[in-house]
C-alpha atoms as a PDB file:
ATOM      1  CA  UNK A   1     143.038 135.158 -65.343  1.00  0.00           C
ATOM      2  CA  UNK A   2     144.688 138.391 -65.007  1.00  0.00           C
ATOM      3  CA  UNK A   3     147.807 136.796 -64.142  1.00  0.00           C
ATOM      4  CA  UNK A   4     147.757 134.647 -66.963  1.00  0.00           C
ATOM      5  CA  UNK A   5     147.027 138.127 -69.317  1.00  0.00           C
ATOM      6  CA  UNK A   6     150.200 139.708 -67.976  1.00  0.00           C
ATOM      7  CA  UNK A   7     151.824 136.640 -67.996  1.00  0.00           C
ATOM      8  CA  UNK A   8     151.754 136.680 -72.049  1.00  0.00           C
ATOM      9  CA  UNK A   9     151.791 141.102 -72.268  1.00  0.00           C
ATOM     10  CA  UNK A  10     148.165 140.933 -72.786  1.00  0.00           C
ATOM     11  CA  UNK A  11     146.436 143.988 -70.904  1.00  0.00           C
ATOM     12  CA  UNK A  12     143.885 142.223 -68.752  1.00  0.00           C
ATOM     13  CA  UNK A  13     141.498 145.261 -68.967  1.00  0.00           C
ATOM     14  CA  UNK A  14     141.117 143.955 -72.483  1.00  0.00           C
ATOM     15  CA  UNK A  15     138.913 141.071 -70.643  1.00  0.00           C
ATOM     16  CA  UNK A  16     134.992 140.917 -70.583  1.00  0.00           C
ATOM     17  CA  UNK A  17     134.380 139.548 -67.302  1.00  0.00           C
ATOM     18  CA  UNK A  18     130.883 138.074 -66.649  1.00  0.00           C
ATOM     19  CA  UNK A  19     128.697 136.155 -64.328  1.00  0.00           C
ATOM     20  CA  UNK A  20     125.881 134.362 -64.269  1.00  0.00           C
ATOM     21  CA  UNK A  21     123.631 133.942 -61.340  1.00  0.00           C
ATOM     22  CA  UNK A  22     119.567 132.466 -60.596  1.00  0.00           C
ATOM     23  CA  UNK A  23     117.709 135.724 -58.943  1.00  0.00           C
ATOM     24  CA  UNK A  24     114.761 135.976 -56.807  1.00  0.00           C
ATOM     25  CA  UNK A  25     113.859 139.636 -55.869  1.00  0.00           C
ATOM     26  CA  UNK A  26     110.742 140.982 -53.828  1.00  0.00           C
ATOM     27  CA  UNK A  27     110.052 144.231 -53.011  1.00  0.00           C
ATOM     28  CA  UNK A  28     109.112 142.918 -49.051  1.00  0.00           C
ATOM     29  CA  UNK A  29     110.372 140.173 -47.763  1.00  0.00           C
ATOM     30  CA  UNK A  30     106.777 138.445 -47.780  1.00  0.00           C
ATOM     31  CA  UNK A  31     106.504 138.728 -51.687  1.00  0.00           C
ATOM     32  CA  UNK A  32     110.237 137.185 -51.895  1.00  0.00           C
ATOM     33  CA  UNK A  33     108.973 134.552 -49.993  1.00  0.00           C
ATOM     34  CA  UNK A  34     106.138 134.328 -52.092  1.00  0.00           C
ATOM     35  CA  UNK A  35     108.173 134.145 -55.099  1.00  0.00           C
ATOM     36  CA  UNK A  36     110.447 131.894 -53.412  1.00  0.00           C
ATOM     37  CA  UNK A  37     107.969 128.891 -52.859  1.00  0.00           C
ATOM     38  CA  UNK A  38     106.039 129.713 -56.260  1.00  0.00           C
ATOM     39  CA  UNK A  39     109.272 127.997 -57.930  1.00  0.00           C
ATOM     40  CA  UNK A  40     109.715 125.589 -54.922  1.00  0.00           C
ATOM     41  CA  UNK A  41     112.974 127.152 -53.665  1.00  0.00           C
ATOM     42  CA  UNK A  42     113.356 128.853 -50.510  1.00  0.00           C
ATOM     43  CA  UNK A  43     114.845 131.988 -49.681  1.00  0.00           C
ATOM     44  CA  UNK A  44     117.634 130.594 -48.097  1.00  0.00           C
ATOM     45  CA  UNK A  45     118.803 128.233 -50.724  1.00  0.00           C
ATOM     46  CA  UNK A  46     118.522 131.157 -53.327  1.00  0.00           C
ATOM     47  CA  UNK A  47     120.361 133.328 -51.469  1.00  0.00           C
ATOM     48  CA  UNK A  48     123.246 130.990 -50.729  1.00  0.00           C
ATOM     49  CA  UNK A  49     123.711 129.539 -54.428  1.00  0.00           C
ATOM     50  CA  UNK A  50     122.126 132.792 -56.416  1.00  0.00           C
ATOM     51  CA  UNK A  51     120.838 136.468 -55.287  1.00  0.00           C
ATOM     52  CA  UNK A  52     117.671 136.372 -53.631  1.00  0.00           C
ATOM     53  CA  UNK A  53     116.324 138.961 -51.754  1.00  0.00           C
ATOM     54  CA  UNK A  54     114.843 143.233 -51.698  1.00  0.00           C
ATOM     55  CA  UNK A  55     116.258 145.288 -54.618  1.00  0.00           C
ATOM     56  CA  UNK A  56     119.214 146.893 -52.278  1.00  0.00           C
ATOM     57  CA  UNK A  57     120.027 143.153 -51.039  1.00  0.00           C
ATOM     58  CA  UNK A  58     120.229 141.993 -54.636  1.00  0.00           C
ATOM     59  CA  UNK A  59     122.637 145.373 -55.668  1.00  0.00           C
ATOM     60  CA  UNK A  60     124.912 144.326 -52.724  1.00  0.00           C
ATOM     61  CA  UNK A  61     125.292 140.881 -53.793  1.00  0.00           C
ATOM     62  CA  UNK A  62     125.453 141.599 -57.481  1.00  0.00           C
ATOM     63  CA  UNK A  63     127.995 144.691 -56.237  1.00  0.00           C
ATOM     64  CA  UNK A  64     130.273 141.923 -55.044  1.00  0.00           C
ATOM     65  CA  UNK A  65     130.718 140.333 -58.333  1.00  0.00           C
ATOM     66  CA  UNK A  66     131.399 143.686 -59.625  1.00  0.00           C
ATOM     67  CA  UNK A  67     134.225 144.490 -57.255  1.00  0.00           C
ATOM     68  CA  UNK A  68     136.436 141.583 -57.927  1.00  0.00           C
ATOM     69  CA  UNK A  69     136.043 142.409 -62.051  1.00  0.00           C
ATOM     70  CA  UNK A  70     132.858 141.462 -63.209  1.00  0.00           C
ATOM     71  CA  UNK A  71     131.339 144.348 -65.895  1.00  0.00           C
ATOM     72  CA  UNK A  72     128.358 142.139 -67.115  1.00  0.00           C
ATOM     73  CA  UNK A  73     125.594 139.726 -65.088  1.00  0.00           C
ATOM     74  CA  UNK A  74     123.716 137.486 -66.456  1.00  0.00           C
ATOM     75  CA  UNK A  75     120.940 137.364 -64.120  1.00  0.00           C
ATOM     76  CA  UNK A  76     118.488 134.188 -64.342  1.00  0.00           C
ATOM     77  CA  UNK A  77     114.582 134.319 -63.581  1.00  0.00           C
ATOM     78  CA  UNK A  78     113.572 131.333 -63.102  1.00  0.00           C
ATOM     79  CA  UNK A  79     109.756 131.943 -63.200  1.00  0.00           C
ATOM     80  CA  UNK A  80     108.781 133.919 -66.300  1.00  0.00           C
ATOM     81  CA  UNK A  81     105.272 134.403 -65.164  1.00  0.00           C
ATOM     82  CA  UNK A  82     105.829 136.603 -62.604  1.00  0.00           C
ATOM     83  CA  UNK A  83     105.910 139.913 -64.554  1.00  0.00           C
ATOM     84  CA  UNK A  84     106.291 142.364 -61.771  1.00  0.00           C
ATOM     85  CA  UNK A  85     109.372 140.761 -60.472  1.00  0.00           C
ATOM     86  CA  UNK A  86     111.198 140.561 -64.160  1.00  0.00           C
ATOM     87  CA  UNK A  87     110.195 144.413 -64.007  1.00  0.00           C
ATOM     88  CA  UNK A  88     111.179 145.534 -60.225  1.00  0.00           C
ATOM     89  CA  UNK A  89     115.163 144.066 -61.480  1.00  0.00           C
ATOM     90  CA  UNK A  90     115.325 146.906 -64.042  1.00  0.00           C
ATOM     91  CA  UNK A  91     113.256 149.169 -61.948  1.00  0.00           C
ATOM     92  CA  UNK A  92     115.343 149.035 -58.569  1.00  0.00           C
ATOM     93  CA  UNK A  93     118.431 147.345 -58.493  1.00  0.00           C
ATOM     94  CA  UNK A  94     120.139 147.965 -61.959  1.00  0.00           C
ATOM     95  CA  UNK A  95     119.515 151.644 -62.065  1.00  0.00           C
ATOM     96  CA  UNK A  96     121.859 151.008 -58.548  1.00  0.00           C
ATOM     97  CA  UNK A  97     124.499 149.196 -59.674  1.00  0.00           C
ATOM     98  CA  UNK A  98     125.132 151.675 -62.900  1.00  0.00           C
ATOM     99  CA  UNK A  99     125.384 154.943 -60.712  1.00  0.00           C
END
């Protein structure tokens, strides 16, 4: 993408680049696994096609997109009744990822 920028004279700092990925986050690794099998999933499988795991294991994987060029994540929760986990996200690990 940034080749093709430069390869017109657009500046490719001009771009928006953005992810989207499924999350799973628990502050122990018994409540992600609690959360984990509450949507049928496990830990494993989230981890290896999402982010899944504590709020410092989720701002090292979502740091990853970030250093290759992403500015914005579009983070999926797949279970909406689970209040405390949509909360620990904005709580723990993006308060991380902006210092």
């Amino acid at each position: 993408m940034r080749a093709a920028c430069e390869a017109i004279g657009r500046d490719p700092q001009e771009l928006v680049c953005a992810h989207a990925i499924t999350v799973c986050c628990g502050s122990s690794p018994a409540e992600l696994q609690r959360r984990a099998q509450n949507i049928g999933r496990s830990v494993e499988d989230l981890g290896s096609q999402g982010a899944a795991g504590t709020p410092d294991e989720l701002c090292h994987r979502l740091a990853d997109y970030r250093d290759v060029g992403a500015s914005r994540s579009y983070l999926q929760v797949i279970y909406l009744d689970d209040l405390d986990d949509v909360a620990l996200i904005p709580a723990e690990v993006m308060p991380k990822l902006a210092a």
